[in-house]
Protein backbone atom coordinates (compact mmCIF):
# COMPACT_ATOMS: atom_id res chain seq x y z
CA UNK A 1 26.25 10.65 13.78
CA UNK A 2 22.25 9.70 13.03
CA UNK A 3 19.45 11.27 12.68
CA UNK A 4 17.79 10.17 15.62
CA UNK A 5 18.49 10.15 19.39
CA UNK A 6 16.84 7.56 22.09
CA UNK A 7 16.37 8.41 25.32
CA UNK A 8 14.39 6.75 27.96
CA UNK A 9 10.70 8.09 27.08
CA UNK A 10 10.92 9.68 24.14
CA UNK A 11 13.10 10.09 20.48
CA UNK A 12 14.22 13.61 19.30
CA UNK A 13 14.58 13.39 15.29
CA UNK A 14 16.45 15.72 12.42
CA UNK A 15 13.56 15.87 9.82
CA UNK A 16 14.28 17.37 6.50
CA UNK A 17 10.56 18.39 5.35
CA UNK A 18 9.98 18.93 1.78
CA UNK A 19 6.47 20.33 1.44
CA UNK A 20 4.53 20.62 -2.00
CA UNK A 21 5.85 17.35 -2.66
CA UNK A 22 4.01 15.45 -6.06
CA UNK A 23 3.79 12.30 -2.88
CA UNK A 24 4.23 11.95 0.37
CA UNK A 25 6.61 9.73 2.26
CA UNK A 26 9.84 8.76 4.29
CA UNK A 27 12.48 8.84 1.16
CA UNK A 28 15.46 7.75 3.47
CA UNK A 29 17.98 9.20 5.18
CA UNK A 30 19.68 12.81 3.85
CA UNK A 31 23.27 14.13 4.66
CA UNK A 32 24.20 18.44 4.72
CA UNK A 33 27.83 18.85 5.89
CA UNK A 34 27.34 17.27 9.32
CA UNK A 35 24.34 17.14 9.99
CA UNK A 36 22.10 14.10 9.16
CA UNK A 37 18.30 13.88 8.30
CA UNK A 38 15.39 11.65 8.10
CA UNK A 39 13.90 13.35 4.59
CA UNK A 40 10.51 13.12 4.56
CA UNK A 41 7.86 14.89 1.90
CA UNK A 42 3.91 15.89 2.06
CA UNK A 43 1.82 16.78 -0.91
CA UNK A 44 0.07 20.00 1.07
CA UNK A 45 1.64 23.70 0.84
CA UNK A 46 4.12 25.03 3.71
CA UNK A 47 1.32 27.96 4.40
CA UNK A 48 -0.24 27.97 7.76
CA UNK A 49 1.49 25.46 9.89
CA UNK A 50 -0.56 22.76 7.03
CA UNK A 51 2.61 21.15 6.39
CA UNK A 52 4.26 20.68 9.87
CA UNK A 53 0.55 19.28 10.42
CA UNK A 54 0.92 16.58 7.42
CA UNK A 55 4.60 16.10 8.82
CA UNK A 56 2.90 14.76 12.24
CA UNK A 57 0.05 13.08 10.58
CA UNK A 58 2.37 11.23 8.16
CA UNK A 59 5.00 10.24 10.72
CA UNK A 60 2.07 9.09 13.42
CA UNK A 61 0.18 6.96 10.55
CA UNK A 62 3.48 5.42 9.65
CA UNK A 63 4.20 4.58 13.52
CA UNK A 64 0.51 3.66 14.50
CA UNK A 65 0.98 6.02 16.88
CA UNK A 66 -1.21 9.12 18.14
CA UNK A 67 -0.55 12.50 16.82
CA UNK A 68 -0.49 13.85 20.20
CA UNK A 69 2.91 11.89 20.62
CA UNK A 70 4.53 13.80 17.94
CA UNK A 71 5.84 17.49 18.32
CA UNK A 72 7.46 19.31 16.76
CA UNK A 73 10.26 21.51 18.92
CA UNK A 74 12.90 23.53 16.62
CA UNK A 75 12.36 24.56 13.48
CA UNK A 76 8.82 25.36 12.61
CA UNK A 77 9.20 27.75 10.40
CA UNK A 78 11.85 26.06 8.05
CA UNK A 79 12.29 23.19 6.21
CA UNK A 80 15.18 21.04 8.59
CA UNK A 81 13.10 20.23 12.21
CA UNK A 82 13.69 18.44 14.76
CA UNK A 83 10.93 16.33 16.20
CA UNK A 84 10.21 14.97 19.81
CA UNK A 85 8.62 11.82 19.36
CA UNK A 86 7.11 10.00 22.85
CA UNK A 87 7.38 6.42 23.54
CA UNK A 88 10.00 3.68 22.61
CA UNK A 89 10.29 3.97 18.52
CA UNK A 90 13.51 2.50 16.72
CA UNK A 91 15.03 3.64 13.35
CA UNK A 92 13.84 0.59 11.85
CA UNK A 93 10.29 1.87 12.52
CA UNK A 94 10.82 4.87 10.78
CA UNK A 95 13.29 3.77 7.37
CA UNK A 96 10.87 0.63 7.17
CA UNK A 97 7.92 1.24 4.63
């Protein structure tokens, strides 16, 4: 099990979020019971969709991709997501810093 899964046009992700964070960043990969996530952290508050917002921002600057290619499609209001991510990426794109 990963915490990614390719298909033909797009990537779906497990992101474990950790908002309020003192730096933002992908800080590897994070195992709960089965369930496997990419753990990422932003500095800005969970209030107001702000840190789902730094979540896509983050994860597009890291891929040099647009944030309009970045969703996200379960979990908005708590902190494990998963996130639709359009276009060919690998998980070397996403553990490499």
């Amino acid at each position: 099990m990963t915490f990614y899964r390719v298909f033909n046009d797009h990537v779906l992700l497990n992101v474990r979020l950790t908002p309020s964070a003192k730096k933002a960043g992908i800080n590897g990969v994070f195992e709960v019971g089965d369930e496997i996530y990419l753990k990422v952290s932003v500095t800005v508050v969970p209030e107001d969709n702000k840190a789902n917002k730094a979540l896509i921002a983050l994860l597009a600057k890291h891929l040099k991709i647009s944030k309009s290619s970045i969703a996200i499609i379960q979990g908005q209001t708590s902190r494990n997501k998963v996130v639709r991510i359009e276009g060919a990426v690998t998980p070397s794109d996403l553990t490499e810093n």
